[in-house]
Protein backbone atom coordinates (compact mmCIF):
# COMPACT_ATOMS: atom_id res chain seq x y z
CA UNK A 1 0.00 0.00 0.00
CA UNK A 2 1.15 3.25 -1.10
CA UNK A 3 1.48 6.38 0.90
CA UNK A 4 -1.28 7.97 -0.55
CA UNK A 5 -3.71 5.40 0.43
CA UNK A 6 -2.30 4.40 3.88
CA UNK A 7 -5.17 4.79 6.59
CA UNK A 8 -6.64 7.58 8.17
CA UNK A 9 -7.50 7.08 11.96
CA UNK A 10 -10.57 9.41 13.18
CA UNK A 11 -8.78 10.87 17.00
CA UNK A 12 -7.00 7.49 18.48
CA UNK A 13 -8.49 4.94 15.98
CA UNK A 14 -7.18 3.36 13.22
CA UNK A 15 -10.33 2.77 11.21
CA UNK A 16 -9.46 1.77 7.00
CA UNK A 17 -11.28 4.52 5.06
CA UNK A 18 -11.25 2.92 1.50
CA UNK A 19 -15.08 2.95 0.59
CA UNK A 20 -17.91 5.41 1.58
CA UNK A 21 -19.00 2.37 3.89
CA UNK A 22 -15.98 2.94 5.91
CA UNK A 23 -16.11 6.54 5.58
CA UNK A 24 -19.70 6.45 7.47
CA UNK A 25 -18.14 4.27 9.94
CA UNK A 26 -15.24 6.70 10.39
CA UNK A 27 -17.32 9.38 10.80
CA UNK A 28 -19.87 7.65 13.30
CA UNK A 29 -16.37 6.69 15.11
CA UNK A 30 -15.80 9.98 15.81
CA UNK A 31 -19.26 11.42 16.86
CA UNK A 32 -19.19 8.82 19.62
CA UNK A 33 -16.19 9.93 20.78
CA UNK A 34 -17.02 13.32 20.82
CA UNK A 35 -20.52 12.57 22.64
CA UNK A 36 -18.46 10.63 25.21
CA UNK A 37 -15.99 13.25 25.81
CA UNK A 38 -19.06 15.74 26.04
CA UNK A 39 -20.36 13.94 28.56
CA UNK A 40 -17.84 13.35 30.85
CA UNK A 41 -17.10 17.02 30.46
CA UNK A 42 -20.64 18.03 31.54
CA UNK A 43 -20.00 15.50 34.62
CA UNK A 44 -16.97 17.50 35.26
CA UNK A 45 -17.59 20.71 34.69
CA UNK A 46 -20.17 20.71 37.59
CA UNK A 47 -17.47 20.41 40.55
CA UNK A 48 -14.87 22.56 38.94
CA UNK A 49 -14.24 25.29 36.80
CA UNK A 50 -14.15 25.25 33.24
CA UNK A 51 -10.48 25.39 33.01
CA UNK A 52 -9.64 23.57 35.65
CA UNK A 53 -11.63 20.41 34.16
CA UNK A 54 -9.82 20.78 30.89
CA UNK A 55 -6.11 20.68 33.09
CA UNK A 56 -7.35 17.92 34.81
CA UNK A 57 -9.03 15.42 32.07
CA UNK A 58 -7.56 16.22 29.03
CA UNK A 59 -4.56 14.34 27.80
CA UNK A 60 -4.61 12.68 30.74
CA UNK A 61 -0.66 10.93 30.53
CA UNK A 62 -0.09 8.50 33.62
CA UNK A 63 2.20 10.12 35.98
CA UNK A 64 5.65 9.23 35.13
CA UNK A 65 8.71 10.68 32.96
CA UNK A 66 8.01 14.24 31.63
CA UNK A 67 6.80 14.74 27.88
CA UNK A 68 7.18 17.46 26.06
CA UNK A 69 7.33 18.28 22.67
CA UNK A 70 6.79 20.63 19.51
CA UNK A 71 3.35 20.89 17.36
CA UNK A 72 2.61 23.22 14.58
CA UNK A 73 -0.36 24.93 13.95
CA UNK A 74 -0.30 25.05 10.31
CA UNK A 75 -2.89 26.05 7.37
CA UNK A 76 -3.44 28.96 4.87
CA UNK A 77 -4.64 32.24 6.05
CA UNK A 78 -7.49 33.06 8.31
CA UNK A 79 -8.77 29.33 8.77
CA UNK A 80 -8.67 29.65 12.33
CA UNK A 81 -5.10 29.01 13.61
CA UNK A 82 -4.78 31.70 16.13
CA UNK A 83 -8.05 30.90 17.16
CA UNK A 84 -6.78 27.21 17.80
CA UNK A 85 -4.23 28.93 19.51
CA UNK A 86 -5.69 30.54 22.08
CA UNK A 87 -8.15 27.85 23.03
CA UNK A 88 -5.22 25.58 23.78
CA UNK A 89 -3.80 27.81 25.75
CA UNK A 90 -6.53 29.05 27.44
CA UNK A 91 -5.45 32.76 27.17
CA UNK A 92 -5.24 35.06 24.33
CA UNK A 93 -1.97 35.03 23.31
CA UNK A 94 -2.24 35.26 19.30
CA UNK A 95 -4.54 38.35 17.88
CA UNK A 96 -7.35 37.48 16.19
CA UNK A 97 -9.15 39.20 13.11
CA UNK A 98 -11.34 38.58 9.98
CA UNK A 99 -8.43 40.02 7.60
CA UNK A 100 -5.94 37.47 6.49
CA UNK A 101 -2.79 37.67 7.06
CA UNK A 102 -3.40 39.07 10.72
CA UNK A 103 -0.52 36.70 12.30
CA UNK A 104 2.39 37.53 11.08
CA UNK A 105 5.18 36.20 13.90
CA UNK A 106 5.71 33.36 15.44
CA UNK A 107 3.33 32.75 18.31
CA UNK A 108 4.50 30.38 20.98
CA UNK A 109 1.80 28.73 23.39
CA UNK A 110 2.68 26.72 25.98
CA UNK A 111 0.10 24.17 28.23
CA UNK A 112 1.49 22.06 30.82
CA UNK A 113 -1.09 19.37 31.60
CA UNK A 114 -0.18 16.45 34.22
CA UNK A 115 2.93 14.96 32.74
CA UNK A 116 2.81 16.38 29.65
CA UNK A 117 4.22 19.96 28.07
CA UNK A 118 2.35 21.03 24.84
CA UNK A 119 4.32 23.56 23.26
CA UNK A 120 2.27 24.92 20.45
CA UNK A 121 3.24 27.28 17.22
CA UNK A 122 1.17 29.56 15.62
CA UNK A 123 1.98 30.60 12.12
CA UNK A 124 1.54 32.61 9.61
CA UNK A 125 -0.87 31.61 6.88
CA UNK A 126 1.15 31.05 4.39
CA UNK A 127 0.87 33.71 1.56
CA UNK A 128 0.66 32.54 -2.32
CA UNK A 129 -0.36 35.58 -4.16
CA UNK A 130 1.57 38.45 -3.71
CA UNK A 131 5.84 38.46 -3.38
CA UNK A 132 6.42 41.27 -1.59
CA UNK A 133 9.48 41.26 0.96
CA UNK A 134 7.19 41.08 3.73
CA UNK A 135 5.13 38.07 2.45
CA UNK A 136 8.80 36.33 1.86
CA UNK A 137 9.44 36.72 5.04
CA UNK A 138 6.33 35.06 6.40
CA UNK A 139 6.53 32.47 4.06
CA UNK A 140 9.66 31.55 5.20
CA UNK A 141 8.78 31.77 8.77
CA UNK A 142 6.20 28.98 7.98
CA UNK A 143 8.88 26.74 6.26
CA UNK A 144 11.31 27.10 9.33
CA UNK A 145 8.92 26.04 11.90
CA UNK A 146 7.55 23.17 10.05
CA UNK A 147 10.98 21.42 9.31
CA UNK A 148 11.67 21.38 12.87
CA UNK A 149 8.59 19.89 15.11
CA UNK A 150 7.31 16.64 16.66
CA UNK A 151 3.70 16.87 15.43
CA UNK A 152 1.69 19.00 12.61
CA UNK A 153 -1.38 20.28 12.96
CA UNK A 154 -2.88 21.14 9.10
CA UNK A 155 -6.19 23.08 9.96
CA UNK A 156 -8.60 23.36 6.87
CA UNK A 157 -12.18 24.74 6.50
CA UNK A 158 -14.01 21.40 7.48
CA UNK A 159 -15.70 20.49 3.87
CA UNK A 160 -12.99 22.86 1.65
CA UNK A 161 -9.84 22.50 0.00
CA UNK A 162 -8.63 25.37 -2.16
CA UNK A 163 -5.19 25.90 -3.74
CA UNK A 164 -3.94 27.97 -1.21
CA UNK A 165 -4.98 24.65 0.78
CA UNK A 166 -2.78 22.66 -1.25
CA UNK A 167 0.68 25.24 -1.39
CA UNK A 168 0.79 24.17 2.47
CA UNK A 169 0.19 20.92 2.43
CA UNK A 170 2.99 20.86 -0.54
CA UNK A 171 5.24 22.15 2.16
CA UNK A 172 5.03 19.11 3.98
CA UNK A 173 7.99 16.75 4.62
CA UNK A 174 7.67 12.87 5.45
CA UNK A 175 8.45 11.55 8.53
CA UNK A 176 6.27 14.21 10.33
CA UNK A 177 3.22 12.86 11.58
CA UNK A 178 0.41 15.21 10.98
CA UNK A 179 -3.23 15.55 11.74
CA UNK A 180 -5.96 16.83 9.70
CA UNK A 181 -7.62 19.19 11.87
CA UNK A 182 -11.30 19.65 10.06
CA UNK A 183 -12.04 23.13 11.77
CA UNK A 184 -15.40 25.01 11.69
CA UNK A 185 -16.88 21.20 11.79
CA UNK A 186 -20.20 22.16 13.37
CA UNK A 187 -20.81 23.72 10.08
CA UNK A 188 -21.63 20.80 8.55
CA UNK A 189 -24.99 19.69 8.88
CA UNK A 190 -24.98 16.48 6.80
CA UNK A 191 -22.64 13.66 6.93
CA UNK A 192 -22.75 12.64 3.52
CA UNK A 193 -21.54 15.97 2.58
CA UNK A 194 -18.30 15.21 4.47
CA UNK A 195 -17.53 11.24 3.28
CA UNK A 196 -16.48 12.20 -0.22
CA UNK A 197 -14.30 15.22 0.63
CA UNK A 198 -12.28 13.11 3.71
CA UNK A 199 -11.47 10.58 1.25
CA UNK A 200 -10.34 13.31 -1.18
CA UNK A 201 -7.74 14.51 1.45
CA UNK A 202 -6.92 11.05 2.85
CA UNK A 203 -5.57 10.87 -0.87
CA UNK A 204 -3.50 13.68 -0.83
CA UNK A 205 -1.41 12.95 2.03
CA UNK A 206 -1.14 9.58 4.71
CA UNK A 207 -2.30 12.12 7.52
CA UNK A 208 -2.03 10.11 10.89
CA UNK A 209 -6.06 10.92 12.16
CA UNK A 210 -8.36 12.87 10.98
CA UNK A 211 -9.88 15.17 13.74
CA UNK A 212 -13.59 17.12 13.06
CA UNK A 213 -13.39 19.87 15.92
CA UNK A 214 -14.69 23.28 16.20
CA UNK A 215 -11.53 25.44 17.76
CA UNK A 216 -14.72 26.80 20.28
CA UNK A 217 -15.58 24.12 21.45
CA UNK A 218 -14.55 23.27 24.86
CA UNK A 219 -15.06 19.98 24.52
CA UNK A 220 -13.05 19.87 20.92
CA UNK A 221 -10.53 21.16 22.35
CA UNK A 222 -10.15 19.24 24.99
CA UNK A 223 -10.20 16.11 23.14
CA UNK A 224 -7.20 17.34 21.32
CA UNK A 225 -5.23 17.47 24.03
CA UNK A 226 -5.53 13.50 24.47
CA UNK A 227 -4.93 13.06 21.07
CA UNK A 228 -1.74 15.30 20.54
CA UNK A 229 -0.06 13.69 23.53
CA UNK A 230 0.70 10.31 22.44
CA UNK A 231 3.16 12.10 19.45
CA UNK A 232 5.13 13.73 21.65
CA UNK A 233 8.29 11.98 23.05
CA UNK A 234 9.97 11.91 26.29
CA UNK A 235 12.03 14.81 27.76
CA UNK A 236 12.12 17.41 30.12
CA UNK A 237 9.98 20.47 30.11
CA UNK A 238 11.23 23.56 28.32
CA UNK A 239 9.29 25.88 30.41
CA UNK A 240 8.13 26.45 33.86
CA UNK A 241 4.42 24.86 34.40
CA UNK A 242 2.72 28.50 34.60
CA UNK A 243 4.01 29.78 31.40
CA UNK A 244 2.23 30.08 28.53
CA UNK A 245 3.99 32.20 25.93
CA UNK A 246 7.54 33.05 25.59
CA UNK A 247 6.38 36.33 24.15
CA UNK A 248 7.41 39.50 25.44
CA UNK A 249 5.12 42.15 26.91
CA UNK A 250 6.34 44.62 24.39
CA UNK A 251 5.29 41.91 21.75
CA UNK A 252 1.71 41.56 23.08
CA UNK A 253 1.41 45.06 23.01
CA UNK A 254 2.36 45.73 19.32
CA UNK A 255 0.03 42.64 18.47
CA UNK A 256 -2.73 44.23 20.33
CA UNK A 257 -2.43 47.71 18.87
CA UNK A 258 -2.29 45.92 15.48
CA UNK A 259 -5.19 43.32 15.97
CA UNK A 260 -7.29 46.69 16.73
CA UNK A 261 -6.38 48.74 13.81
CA UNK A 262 -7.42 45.89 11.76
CA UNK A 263 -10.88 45.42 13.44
CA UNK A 264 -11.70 49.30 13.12
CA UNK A 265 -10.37 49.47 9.54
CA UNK A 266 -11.37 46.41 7.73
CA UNK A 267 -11.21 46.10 4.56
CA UNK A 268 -10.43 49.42 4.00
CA UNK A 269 -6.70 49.42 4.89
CA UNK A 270 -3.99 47.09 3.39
CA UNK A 271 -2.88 44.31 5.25
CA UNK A 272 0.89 45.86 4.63
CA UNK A 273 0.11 48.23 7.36
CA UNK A 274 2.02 47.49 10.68
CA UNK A 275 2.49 48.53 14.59
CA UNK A 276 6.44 49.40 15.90
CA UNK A 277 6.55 49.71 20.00
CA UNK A 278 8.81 52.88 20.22
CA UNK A 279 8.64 53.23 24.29
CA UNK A 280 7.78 49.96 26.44
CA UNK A 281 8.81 50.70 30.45
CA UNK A 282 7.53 51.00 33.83
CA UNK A 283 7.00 53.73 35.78
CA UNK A 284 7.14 54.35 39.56
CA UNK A 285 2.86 54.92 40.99
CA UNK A 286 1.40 55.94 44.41
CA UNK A 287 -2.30 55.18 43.25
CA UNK A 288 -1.19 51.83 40.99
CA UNK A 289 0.66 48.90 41.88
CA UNK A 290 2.27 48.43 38.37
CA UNK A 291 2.30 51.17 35.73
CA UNK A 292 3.44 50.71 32.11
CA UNK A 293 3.84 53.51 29.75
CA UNK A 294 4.02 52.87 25.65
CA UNK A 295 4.50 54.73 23.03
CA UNK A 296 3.12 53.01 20.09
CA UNK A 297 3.52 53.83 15.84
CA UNK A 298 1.47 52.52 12.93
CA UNK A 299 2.81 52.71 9.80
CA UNK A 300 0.93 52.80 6.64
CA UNK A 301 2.10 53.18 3.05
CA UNK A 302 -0.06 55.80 2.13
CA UNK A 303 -1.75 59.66 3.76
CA UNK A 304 -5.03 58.61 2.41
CA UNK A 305 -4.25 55.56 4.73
CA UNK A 306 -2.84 57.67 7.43
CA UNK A 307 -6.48 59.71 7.38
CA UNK A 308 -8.02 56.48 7.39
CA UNK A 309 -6.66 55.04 10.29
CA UNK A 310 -6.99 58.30 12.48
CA UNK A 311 -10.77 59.21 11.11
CA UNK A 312 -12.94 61.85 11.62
CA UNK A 313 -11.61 64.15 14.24
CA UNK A 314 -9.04 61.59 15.56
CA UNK A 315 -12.32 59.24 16.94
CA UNK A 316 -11.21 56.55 14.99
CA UNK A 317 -7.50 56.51 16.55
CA UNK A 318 -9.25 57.02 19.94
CA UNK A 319 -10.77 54.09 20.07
CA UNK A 320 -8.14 51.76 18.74
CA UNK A 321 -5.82 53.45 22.07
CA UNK A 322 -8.54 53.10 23.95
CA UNK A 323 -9.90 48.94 23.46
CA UNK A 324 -6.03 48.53 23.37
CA UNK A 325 -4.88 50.06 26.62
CA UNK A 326 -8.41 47.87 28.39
CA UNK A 327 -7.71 44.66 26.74
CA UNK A 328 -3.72 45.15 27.83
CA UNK A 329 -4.23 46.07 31.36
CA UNK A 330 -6.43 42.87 31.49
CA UNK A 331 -3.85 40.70 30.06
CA UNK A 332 -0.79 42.00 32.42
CA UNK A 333 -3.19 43.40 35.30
CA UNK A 334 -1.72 46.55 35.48
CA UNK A 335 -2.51 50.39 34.87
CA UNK A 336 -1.17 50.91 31.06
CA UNK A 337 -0.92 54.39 29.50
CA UNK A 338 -0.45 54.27 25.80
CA UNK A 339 0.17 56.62 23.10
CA UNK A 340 -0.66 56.25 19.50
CA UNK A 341 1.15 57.86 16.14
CA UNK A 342 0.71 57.15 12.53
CA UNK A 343 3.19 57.80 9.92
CA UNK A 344 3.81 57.07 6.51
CA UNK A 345 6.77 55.10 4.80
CA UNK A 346 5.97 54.21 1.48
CA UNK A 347 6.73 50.91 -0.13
CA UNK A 348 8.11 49.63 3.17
CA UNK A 349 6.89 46.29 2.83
CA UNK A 350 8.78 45.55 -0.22
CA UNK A 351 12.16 47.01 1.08
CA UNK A 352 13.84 43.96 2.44
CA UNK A 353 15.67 45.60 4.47
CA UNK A 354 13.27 48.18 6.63
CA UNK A 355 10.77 44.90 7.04
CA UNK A 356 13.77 43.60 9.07
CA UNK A 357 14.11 46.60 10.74
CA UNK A 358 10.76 46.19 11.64
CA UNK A 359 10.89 43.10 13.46
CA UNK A 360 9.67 40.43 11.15
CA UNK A 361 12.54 37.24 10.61
């Protein structure tokens, strides 16, 4: 048996998936797992808190040597990666918006649950149509992280396979395992919609199980947990229990300002626009016990972008400083004053050089 028709296991089984009869089967596999999952999570979740249940029944690894391990969260943009993210986390650590493109770094999440350390990796979506500098440089952030980890997580549209779909699967290099992560599976409403497509992708590449999830799902998510653990190997922890990014402050910041200038813009402004942290420090408070002060710049490529971003009689700008400095001072629990330029350097994002200057690898 060839690679390309090797078997697809739905979460921890190993069910064939050669006819539509064992597609059914598959899929019927994996709704009873789910419902039993559900259900011990609803037992659960009445005696502790939400979070707390997931730390204490998912992946459950018998107690004995540390695990820890690598896993990619891979797929083109704006299928739901950072979303992933942060749900396997359990914080918001990766920004979040309906614009593609929107991560452009390398997010690290880290989960420490029991025995085993999950240490997750957001990336970008990888980029196909334009070849700007900047778009190099997130494509190759992709290829970097994905020649170098334990397990691969390809998210896709549950139901959908486009050609951006198929540049990152391309990507791909044996000896990997990876797992089809069907995201945005509660979308689909009848099974026999979804028989014909897995067997399209089980063609396309051996992927070790196929998992239908919905990254909002509690439940889902939790599930995933179990399943991820038995790819990663033995070895100490990287980081301490508590941690779960090994993102900066100063980072969070920039990705906050930027995640909100995207959600008050839309459309409107081009994704090439981007958020530099010129001041980042604390300051000394009678009234606060921690005080942070930053000075934050967007830069655009355009003054008819510039006007855009700052609006009618600066209200626009206002509110992007304004959600920013809330959702920050939640996040680090402290008092934050920020401040907000915009300025414009044209055709920065095709200038090698300034988009290293400007943070990206």
């Amino acid at each position: 048996m060839n690679d390309a028709t090797k078997k697809v296991a739905v979460s921890a089984d190993p069910i064939s998936a050669q006819t539509p009869k064992d597609l059914e089967l598959m899929l019927a596999a994996s709704a009873a797992k789910a419902a039993k999952a559900t259900k011990a999570a609803e037992s659960t979740e009445s005696a502790v808190d939400a979070v707390d249940a997931v730390d204490a029944t998912a992946a459950a690894v018998a107690t004995g040597p540390q695990r820890c391990g690598v896993i990619a969260i891979v797929g083109k943009p704006n299928v739901g990666k950072s979303t992933l993210l942060n749900a396997l986390v359990g914080q918001k650590i990766s920004i979040t918006s309906r614009k593609a493109q929107t991560t452009r770094h390398r997010i690290t999440g880290i989960r420490t649950i029991e025995q085993t350390q999950f240490v997750f990796v957001d990336t970008p979506g990888f980029q196909t149509r334009h070849a700007t500098a900047l778009n190099k440089s997130l494509n190759k952030t992709v290829m970097g992280v994905i020649s170098d980890v334990d397990l691969i997580l390809f998210v896709v549209e549950a139901g959908s396979f486009t050609l951006a779909d198929a540049k990152v699967l391309s990507l791909f290099k044996p000896g990997i395992p990876t797992l089809l992560i069907a995201n945005k599976f509660d979308n689909i409403h009848r099974r026999a919609e979804i028989a014909p497509w897995l067997k399209s992708m089980q063609e396309r590449h051996p992927f070790a199980e196929f998992v239908p999830m919905s990254a909002k799902n509690k439940n889902d998510v939790q599930r995933l947990f179990g399943i991820c653990a038995k790819y990663l190997p033995e070895a100490p922890w990287w980081y301490e229990a508590d941690e779960l990014t090994d993102r900066s402050e100063k980072f969070l910041a920039s990705e906050t300002v930027r995640e909100k200038l995207f959600r008050f813009t839309g459309d409107e402004l081009p994704y090439t626009s981007t958020v530099i942290i010129e001041q980042f420090g604390e300051e000394k408070s009678k009234n606060h016990k921690r005080l942070v002060r930053i000075a934050a710049t967007i830069v655009v490529e355009r003054d008819s972008h510039k006007a855009m971003v700052i609006g009618d009689k600066g209200e626009r700008l206002k509110r992007i400083g304004m959600e920013t400095r809330q959702e920050l001072e939640k996040l680090m629990d402290c008092k934050v004053f920020i401040e907000i330029w915009v300025k414009v350097r044209s055709g920065w994002a095709d200038d090698e050089a300034r988009v290293r200057s400007f943070g990206y690898e």
